[in-house]
ModelCIF file with pLDDT and N, C-alpha, C, O atoms, coordinates in Angstrom:
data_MODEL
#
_entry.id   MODEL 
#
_entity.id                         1 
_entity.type                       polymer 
_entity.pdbx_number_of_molecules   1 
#
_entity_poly.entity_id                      1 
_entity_poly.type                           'polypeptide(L)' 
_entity_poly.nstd_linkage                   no 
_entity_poly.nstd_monomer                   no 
_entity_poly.pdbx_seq_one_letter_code       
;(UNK)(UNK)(UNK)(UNK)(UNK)(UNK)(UNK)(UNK)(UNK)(UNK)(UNK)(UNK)(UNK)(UNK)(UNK)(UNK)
(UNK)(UNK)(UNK)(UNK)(UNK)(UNK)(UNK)(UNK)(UNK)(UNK)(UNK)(UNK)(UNK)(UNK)(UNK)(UNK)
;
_entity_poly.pdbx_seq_one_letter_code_can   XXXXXXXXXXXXXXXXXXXXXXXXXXXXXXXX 
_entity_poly.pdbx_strand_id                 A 
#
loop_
_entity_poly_seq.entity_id 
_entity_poly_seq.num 
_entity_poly_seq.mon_id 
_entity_poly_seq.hetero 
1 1  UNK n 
1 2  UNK n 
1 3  UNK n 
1 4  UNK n 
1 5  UNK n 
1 6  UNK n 
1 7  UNK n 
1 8  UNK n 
1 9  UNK n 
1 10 UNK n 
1 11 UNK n 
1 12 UNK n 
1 13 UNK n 
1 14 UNK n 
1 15 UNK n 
1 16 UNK n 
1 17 UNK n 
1 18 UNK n 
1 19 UNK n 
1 20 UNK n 
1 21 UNK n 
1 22 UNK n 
1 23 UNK n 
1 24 UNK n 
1 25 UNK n 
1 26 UNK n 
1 27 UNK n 
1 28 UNK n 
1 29 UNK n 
1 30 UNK n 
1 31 UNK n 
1 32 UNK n 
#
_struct_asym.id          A 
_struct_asym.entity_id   1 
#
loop_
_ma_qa_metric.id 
_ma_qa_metric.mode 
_ma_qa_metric.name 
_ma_qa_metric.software_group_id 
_ma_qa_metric.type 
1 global pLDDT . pLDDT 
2 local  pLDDT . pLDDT 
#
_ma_qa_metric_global.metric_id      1 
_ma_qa_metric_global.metric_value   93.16 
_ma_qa_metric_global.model_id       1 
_ma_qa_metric_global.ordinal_id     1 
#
loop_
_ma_qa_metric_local.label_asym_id 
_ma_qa_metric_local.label_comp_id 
_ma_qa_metric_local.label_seq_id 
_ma_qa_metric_local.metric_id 
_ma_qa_metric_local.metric_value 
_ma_qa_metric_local.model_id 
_ma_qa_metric_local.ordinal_id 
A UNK 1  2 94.00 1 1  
A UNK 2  2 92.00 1 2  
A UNK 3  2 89.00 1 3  
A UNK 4  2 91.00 1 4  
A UNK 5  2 87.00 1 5  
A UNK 6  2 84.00 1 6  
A UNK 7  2 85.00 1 7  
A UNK 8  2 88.00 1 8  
A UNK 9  2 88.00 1 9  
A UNK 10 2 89.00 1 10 
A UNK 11 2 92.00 1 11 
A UNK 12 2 95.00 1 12 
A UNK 13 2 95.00 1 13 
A UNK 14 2 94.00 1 14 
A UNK 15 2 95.00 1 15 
A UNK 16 2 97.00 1 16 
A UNK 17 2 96.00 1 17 
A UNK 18 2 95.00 1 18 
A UNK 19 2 95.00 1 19 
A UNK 20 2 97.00 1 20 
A UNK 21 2 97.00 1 21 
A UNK 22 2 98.00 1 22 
A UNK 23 2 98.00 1 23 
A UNK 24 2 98.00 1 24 
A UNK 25 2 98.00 1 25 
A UNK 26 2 95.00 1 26 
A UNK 27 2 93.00 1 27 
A UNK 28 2 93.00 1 28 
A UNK 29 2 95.00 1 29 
A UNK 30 2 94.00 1 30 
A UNK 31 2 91.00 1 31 
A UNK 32 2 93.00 1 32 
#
loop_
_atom_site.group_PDB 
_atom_site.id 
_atom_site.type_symbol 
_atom_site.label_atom_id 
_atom_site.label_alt_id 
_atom_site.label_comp_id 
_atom_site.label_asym_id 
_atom_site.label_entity_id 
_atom_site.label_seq_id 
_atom_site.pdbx_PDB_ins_code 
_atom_site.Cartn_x 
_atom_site.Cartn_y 
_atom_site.Cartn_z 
_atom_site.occupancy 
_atom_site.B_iso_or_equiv 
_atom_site.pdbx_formal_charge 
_atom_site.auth_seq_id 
_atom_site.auth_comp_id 
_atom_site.auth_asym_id 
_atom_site.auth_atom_id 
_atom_site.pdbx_PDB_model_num 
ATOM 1   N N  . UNK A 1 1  ? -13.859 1.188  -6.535 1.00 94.00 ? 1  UNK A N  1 
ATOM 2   C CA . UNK A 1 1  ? -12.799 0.371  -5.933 1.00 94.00 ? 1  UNK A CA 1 
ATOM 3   C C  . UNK A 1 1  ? -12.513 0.664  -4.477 1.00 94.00 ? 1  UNK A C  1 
ATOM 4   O O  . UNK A 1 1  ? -11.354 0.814  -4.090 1.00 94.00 ? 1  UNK A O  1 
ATOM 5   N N  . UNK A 1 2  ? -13.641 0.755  -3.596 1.00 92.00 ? 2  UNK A N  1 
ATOM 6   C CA . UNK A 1 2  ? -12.982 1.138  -2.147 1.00 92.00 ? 2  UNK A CA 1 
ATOM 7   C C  . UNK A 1 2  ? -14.308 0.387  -1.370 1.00 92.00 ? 2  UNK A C  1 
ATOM 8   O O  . UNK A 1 2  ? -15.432 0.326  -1.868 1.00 92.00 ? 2  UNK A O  1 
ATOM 9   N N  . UNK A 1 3  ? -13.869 -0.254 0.160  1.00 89.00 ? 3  UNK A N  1 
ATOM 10  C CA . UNK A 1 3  ? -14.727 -1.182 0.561  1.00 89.00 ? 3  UNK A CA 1 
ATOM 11  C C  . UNK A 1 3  ? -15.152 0.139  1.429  1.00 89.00 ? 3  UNK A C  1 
ATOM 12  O O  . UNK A 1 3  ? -15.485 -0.129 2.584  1.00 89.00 ? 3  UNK A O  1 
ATOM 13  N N  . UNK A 1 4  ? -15.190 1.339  1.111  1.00 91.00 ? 4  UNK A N  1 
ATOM 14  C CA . UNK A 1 4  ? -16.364 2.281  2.281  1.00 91.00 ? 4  UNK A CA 1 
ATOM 15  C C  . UNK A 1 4  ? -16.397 2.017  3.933  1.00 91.00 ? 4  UNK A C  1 
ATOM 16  O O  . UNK A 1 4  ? -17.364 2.208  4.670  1.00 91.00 ? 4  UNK A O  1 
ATOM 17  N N  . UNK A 1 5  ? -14.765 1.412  4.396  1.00 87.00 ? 5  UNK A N  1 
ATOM 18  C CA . UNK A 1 5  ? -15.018 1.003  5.296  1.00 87.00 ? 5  UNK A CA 1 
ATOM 19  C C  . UNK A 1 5  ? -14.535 2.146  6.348  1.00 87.00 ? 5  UNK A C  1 
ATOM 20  O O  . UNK A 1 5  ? -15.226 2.480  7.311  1.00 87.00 ? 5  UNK A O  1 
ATOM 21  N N  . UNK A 1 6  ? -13.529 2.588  6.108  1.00 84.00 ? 6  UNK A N  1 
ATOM 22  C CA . UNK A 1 6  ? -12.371 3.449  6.507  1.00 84.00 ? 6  UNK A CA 1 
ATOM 23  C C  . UNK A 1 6  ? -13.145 5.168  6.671  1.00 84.00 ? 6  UNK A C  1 
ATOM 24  O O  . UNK A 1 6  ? -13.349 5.967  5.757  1.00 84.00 ? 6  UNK A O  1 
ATOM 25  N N  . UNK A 1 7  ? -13.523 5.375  8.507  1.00 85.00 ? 7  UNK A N  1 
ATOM 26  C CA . UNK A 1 7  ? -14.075 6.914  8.537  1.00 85.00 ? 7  UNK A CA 1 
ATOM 27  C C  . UNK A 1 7  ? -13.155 7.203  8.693  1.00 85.00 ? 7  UNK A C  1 
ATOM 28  O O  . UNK A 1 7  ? -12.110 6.654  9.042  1.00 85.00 ? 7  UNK A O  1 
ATOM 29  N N  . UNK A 1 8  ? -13.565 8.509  8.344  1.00 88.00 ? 8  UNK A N  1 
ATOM 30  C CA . UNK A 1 8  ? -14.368 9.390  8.020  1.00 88.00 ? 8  UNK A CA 1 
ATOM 31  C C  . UNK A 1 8  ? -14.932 9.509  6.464  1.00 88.00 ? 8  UNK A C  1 
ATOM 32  O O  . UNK A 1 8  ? -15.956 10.080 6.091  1.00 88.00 ? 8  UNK A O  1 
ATOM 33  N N  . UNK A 1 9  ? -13.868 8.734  5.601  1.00 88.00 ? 9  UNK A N  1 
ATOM 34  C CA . UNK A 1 9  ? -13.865 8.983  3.832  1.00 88.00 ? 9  UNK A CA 1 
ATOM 35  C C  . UNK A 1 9  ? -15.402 8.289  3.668  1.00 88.00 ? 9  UNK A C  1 
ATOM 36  O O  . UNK A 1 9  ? -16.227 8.751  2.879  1.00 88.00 ? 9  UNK A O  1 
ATOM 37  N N  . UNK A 1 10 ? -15.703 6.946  4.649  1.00 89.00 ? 10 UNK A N  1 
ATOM 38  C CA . UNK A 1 10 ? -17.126 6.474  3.643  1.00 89.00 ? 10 UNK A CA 1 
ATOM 39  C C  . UNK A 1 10 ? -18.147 6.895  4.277  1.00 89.00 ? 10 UNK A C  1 
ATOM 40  O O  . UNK A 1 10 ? -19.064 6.073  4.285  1.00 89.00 ? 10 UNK A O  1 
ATOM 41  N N  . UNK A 1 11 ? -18.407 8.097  4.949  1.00 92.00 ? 11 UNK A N  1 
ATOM 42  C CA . UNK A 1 11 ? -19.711 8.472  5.413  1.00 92.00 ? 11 UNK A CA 1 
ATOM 43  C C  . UNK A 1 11 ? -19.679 9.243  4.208  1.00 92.00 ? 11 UNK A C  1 
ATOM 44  O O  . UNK A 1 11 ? -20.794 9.712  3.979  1.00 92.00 ? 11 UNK A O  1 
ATOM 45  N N  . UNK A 1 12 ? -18.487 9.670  3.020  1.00 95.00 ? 12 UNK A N  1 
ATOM 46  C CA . UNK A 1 12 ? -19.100 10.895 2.631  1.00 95.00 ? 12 UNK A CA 1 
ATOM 47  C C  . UNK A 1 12 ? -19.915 10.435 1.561  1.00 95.00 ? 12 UNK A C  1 
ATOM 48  O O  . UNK A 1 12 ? -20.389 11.364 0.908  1.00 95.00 ? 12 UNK A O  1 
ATOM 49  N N  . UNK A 1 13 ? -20.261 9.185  1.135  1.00 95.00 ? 13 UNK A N  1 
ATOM 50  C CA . UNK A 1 13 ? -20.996 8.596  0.059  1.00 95.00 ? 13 UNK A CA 1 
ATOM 51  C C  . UNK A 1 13 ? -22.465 8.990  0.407  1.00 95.00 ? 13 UNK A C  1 
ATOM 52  O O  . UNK A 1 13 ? -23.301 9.220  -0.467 1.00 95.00 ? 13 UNK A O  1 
ATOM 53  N N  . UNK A 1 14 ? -22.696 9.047  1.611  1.00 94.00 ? 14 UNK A N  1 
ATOM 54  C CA . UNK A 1 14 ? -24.135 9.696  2.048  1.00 94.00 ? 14 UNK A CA 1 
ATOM 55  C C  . UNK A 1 14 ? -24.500 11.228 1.932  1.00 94.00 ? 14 UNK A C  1 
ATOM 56  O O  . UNK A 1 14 ? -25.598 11.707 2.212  1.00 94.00 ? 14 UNK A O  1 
ATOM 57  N N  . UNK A 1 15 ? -23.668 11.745 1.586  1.00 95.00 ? 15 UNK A N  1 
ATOM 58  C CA . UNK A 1 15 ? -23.275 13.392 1.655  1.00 95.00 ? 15 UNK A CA 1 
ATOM 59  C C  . UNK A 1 15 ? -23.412 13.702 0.579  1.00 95.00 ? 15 UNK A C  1 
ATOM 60  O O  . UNK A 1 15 ? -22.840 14.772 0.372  1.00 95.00 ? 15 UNK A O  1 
ATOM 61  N N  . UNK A 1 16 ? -24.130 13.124 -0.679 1.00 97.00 ? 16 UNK A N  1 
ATOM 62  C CA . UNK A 1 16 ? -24.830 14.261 -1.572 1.00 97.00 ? 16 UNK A CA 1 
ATOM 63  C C  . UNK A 1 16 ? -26.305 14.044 -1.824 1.00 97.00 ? 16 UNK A C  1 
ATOM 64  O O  . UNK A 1 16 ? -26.982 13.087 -1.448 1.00 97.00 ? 16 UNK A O  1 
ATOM 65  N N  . UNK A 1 17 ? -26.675 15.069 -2.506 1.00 96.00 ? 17 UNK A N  1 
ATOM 66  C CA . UNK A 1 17 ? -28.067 15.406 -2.204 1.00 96.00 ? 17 UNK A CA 1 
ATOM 67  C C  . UNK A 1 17 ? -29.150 14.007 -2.598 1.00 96.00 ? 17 UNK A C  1 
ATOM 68  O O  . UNK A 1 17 ? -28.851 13.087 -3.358 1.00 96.00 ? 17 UNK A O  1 
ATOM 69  N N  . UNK A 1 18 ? -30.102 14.123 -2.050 1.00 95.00 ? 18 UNK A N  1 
ATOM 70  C CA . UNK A 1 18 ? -31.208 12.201 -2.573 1.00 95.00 ? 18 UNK A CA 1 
ATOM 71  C C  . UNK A 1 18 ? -31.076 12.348 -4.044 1.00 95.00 ? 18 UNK A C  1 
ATOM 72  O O  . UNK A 1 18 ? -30.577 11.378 -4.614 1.00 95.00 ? 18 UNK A O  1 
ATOM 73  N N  . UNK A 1 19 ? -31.479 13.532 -4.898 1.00 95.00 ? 19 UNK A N  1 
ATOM 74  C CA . UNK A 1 19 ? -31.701 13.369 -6.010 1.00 95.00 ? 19 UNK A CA 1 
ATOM 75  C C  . UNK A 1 19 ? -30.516 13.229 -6.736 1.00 95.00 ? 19 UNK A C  1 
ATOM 76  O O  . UNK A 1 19 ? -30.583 13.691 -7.875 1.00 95.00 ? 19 UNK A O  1 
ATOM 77  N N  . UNK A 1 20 ? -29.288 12.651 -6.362 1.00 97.00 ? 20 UNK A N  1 
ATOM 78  C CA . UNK A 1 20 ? -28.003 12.782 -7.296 1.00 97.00 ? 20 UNK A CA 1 
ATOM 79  C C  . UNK A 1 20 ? -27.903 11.278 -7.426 1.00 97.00 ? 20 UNK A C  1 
ATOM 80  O O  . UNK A 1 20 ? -27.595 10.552 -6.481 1.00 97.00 ? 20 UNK A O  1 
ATOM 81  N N  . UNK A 1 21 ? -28.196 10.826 -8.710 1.00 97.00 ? 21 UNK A N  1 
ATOM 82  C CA . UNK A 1 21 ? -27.409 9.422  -8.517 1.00 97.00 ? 21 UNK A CA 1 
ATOM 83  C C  . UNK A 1 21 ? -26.001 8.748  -7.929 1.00 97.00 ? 21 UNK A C  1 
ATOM 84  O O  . UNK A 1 21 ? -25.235 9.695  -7.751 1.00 97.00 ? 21 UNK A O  1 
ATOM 85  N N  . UNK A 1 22 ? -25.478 7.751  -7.631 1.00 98.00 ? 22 UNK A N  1 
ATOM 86  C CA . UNK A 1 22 ? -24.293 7.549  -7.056 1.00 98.00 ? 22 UNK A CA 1 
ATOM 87  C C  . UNK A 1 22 ? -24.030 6.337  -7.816 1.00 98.00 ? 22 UNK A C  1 
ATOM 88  O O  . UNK A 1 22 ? -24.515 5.335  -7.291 1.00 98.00 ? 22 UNK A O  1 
ATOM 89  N N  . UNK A 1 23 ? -23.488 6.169  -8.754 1.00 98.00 ? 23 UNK A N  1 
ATOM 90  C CA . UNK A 1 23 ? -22.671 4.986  -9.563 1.00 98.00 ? 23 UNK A CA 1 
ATOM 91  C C  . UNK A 1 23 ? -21.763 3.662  -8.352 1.00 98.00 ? 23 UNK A C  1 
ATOM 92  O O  . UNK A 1 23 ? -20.632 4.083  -8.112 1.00 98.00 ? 23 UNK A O  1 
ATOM 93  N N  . UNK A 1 24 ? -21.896 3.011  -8.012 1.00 98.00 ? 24 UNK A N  1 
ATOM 94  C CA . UNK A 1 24 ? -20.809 1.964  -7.919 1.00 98.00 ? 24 UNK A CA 1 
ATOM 95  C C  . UNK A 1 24 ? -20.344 1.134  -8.771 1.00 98.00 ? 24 UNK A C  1 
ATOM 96  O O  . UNK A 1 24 ? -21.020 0.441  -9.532 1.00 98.00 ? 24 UNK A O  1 
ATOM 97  N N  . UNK A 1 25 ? -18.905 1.169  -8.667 1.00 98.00 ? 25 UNK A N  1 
ATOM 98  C CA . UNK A 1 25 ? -17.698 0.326  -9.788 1.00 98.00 ? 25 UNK A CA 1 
ATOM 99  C C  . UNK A 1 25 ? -17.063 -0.519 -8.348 1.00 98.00 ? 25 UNK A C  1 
ATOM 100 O O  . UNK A 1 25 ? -16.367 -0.043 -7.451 1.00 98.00 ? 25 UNK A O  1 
ATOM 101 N N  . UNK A 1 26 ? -17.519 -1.761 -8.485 1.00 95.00 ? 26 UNK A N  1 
ATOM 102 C CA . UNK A 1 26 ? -16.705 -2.473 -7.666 1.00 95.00 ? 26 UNK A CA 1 
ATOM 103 C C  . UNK A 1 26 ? -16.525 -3.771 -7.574 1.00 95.00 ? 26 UNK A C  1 
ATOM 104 O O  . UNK A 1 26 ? -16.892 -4.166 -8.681 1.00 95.00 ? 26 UNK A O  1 
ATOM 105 N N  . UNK A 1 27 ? -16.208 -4.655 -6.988 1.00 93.00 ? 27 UNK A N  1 
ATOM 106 C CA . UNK A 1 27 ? -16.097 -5.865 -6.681 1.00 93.00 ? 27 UNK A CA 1 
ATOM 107 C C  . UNK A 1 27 ? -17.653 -6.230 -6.371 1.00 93.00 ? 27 UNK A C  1 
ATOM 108 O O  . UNK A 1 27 ? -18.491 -6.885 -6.992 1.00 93.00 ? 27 UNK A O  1 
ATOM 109 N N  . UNK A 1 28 ? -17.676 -5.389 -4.908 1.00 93.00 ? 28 UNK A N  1 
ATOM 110 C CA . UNK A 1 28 ? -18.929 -6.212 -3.982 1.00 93.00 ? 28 UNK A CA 1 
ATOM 111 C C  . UNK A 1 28 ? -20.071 -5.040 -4.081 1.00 93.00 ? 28 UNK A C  1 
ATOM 112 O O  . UNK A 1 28 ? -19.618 -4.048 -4.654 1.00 93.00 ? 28 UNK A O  1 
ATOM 113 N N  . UNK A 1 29 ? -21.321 -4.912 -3.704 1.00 95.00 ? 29 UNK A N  1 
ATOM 114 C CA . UNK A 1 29 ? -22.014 -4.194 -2.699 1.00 95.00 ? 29 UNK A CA 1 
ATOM 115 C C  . UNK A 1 29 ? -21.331 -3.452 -1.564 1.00 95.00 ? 29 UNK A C  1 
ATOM 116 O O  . UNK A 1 29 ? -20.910 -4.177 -0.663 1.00 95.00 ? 29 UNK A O  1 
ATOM 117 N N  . UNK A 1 30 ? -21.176 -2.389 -1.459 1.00 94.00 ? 30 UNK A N  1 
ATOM 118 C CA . UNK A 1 30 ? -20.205 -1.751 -0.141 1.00 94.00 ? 30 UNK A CA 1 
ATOM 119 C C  . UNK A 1 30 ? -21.234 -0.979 0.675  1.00 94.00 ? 30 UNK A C  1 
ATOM 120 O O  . UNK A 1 30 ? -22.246 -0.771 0.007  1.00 94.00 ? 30 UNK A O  1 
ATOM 121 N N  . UNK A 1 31 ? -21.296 -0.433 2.058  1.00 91.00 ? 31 UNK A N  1 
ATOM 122 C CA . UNK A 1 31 ? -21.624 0.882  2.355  1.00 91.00 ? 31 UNK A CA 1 
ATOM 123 C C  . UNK A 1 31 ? -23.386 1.049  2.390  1.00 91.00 ? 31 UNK A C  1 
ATOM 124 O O  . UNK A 1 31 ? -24.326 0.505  2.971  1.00 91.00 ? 31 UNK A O  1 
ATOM 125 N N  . UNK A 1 32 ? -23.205 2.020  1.509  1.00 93.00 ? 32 UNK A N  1 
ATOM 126 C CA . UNK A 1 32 ? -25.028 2.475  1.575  1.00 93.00 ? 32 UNK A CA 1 
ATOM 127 C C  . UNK A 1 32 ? -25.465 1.636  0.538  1.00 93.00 ? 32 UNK A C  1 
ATOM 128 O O  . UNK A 1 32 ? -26.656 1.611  0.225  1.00 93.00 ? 32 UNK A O  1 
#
């Protein structure tokens, strides 16, 4: 639920390691 727009909070979606999956729950496509 967050449009990843607002830095510093949505760079940190890039900030874990390649091999960790990352789930999105949202409306749209956001971000990365």
């Amino acid at each position: 639920g967050t449009s990843l727009e607002v830095e510093p909070f949505a760079s940190l979606a890039g900030a874990v390691r390649s091999s960790v999956p990352r789930v999105l729950i949202n409306r749209d496509l956001v971000g990365p």
